[in-house]
C-alpha atoms as a PDB file:
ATOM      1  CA  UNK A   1      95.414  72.113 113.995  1.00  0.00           C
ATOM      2  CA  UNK A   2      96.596  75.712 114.723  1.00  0.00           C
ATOM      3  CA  UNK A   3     100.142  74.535 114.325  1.00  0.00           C
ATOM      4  CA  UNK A   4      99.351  73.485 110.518  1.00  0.00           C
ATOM      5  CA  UNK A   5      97.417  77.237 109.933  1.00  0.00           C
ATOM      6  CA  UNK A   6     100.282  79.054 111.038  1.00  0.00           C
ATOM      7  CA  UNK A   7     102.737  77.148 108.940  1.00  0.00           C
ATOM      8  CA  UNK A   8     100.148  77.470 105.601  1.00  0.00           C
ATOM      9  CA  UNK A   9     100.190  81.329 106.722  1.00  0.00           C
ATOM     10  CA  UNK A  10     104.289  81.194 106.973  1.00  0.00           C
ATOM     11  CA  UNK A  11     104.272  79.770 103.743  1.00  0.00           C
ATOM     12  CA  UNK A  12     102.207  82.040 101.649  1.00  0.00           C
ATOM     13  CA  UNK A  13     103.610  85.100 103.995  1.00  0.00           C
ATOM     14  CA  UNK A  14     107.085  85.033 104.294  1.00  0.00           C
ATOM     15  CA  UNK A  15     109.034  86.816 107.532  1.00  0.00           C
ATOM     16  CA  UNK A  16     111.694  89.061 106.167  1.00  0.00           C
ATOM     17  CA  UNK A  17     114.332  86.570 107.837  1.00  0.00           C
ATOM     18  CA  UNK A  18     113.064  83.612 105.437  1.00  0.00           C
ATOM     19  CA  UNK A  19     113.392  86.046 102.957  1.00  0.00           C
ATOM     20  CA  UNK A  20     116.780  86.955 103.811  1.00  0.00           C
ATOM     21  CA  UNK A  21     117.548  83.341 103.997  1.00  0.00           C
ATOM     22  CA  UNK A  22     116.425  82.487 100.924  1.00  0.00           C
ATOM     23  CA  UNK A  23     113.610  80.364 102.079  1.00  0.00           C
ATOM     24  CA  UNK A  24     110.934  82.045 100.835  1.00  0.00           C
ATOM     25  CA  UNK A  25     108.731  82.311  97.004  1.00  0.00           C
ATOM     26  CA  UNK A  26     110.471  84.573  94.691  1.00  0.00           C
ATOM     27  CA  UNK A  27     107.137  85.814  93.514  1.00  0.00           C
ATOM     28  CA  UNK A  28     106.255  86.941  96.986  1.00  0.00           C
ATOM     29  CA  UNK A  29     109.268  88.439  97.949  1.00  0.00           C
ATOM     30  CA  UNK A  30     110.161  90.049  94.110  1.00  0.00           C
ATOM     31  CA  UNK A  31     106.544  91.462  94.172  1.00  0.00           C
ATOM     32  CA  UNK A  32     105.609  91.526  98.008  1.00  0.00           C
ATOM     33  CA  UNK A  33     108.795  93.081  99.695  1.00  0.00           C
ATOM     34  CA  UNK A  34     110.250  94.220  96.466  1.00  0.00           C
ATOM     35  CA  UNK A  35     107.415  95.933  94.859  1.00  0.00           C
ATOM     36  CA  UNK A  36     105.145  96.713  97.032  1.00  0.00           C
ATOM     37  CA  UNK A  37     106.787  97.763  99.891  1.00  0.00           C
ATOM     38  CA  UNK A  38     109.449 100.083  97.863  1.00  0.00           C
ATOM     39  CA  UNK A  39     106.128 101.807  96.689  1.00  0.00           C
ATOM     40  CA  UNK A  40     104.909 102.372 100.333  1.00  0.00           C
ATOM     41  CA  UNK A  41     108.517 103.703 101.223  1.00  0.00           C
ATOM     42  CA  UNK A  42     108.459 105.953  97.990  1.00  0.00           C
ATOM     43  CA  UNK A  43     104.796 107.457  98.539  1.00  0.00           C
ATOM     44  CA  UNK A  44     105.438 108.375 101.906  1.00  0.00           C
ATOM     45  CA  UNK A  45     108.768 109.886 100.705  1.00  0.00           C
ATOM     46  CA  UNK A  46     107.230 111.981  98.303  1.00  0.00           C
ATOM     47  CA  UNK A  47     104.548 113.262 100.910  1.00  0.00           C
ATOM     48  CA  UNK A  48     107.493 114.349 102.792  1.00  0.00           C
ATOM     49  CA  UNK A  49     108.607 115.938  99.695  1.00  0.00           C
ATOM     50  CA  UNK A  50     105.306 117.724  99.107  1.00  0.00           C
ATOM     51  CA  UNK A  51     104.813 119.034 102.868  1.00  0.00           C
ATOM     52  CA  UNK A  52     108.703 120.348 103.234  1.00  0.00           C
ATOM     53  CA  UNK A  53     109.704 117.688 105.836  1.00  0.00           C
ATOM     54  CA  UNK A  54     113.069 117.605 105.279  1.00  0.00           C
ATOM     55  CA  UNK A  55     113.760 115.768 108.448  1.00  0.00           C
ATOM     56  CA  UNK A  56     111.483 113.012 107.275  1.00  0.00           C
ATOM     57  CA  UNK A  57     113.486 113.076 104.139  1.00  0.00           C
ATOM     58  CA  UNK A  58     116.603 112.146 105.468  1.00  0.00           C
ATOM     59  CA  UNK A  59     115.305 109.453 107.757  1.00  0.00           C
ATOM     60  CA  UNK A  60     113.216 107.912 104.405  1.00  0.00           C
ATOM     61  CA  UNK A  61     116.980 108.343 102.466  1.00  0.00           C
ATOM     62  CA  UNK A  62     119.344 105.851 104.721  1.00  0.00           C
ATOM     63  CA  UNK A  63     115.888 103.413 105.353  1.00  0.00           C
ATOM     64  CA  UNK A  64     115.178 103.183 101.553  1.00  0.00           C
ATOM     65  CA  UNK A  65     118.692 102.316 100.894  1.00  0.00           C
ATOM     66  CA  UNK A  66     118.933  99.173 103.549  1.00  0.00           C
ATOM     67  CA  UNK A  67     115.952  98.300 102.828  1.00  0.00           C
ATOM     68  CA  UNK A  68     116.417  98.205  99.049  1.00  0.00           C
ATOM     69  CA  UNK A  69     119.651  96.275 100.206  1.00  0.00           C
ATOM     70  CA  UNK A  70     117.345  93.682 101.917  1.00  0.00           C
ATOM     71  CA  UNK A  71     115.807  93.272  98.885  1.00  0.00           C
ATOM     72  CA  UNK A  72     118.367  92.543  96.630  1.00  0.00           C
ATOM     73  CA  UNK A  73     119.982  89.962  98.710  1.00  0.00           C
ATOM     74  CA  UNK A  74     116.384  88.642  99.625  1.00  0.00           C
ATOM     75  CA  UNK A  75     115.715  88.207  95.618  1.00  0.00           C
ATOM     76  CA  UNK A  76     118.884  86.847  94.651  1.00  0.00           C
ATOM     77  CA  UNK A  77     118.751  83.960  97.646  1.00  0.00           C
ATOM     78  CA  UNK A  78     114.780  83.086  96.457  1.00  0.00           C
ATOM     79  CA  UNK A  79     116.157  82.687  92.942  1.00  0.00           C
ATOM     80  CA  UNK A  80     118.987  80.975  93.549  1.00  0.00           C
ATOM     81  CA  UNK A  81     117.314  77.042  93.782  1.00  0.00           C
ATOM     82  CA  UNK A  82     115.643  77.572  90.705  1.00  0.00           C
ATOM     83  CA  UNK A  83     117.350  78.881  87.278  1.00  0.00           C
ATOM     84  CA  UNK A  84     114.716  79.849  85.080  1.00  0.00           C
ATOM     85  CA  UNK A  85     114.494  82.625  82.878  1.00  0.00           C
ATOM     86  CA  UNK A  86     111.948  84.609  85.239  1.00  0.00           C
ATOM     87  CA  UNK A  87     114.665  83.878  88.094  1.00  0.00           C
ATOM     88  CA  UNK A  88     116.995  85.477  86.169  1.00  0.00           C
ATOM     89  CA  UNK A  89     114.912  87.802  85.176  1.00  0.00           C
ATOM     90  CA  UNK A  90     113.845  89.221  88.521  1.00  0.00           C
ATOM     91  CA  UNK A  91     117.657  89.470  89.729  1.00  0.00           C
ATOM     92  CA  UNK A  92     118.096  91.463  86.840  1.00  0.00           C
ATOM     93  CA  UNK A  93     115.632  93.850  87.653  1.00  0.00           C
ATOM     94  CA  UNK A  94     116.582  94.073  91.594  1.00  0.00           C
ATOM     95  CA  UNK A  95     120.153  94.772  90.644  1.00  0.00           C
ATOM     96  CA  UNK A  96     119.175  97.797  88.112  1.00  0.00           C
ATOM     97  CA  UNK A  97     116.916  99.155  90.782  1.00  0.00           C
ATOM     98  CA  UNK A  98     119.317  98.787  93.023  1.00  0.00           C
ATOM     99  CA  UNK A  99     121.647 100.842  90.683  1.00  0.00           C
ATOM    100  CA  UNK A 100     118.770 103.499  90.125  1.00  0.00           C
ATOM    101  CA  UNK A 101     118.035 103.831  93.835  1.00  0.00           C
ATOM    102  CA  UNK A 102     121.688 104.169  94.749  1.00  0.00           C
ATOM    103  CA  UNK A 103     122.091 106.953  92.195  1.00  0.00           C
ATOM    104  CA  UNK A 104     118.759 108.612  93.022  1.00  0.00           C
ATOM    105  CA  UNK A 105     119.670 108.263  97.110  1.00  0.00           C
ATOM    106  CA  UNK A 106     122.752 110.041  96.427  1.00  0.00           C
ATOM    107  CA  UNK A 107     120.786 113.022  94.136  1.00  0.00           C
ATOM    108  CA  UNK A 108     118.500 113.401  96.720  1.00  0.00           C
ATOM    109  CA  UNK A 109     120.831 113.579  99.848  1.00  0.00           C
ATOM    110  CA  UNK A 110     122.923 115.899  97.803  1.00  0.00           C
ATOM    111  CA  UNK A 111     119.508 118.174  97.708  1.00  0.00           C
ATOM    112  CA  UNK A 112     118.448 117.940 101.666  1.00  0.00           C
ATOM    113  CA  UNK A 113     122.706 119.123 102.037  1.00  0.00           C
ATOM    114  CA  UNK A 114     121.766 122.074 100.044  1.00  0.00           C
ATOM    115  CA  UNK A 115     118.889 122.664 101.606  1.00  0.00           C
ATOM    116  CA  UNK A 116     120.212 122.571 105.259  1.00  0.00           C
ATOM    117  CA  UNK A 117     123.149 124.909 103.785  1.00  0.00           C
ATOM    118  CA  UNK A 118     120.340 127.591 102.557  1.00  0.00           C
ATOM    119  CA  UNK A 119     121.919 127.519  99.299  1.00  0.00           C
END
């Protein structure tokens, strides 16, 4: 009986590898991993912000960027089996916040260079 809990649990849960392998729901993995989690990452960048940690800065910078990564790859194998408009719809989304966070990444690890130059 455990054996059949576990798997319901798998199911509704996915690990990040099912995710990567495209074995997972889309809406868990679009809102779960993609959502969610990106939040979580961009909170606790922004309290590193707020309280001058620059070192916590750059470690959030390179982490946000493989993760966000992850994600897009993640999203684009869930959608894959399925072509719907909502499919298509959420590997639009990933890719343009993929763009944005690429583009804000690079802003922001321009600004920790200045700051460790004093300028």
């Amino acid at each position: 009986m455990p054996a059949v809990r576990s798997e319901s649990l798998k199911t509704r849960f996915p690990t990040p590898l099912d995710a990567w392998r495209g074995r997972a729901s889309l809406f868990v993995v679009f809102w779960g991993y993609g959502v969610l989690v990106s939040s979580a990452l961009i909170a606790a960048f922004v309290a590193a912000l707020y309280r001058g940690d620059a070192v916590t800065q750059q470690i959030l910078i390179p982490v946000f960027s493989v993760y966000t990564a992850w994600v897009l790859v993640s999203v684009w194998r869930c959608a894959a089996p399925s072509r719907t408009p909502w499919t298509m719809i959420a590997q639009l989304l990933t890719v343009a916040w993929a763009g944005n966070t690429l583009l804000v990444a690079g802003f922001l690890q321009l600004r920790l260079l200045e700051t460790y130059a004093g300028l």
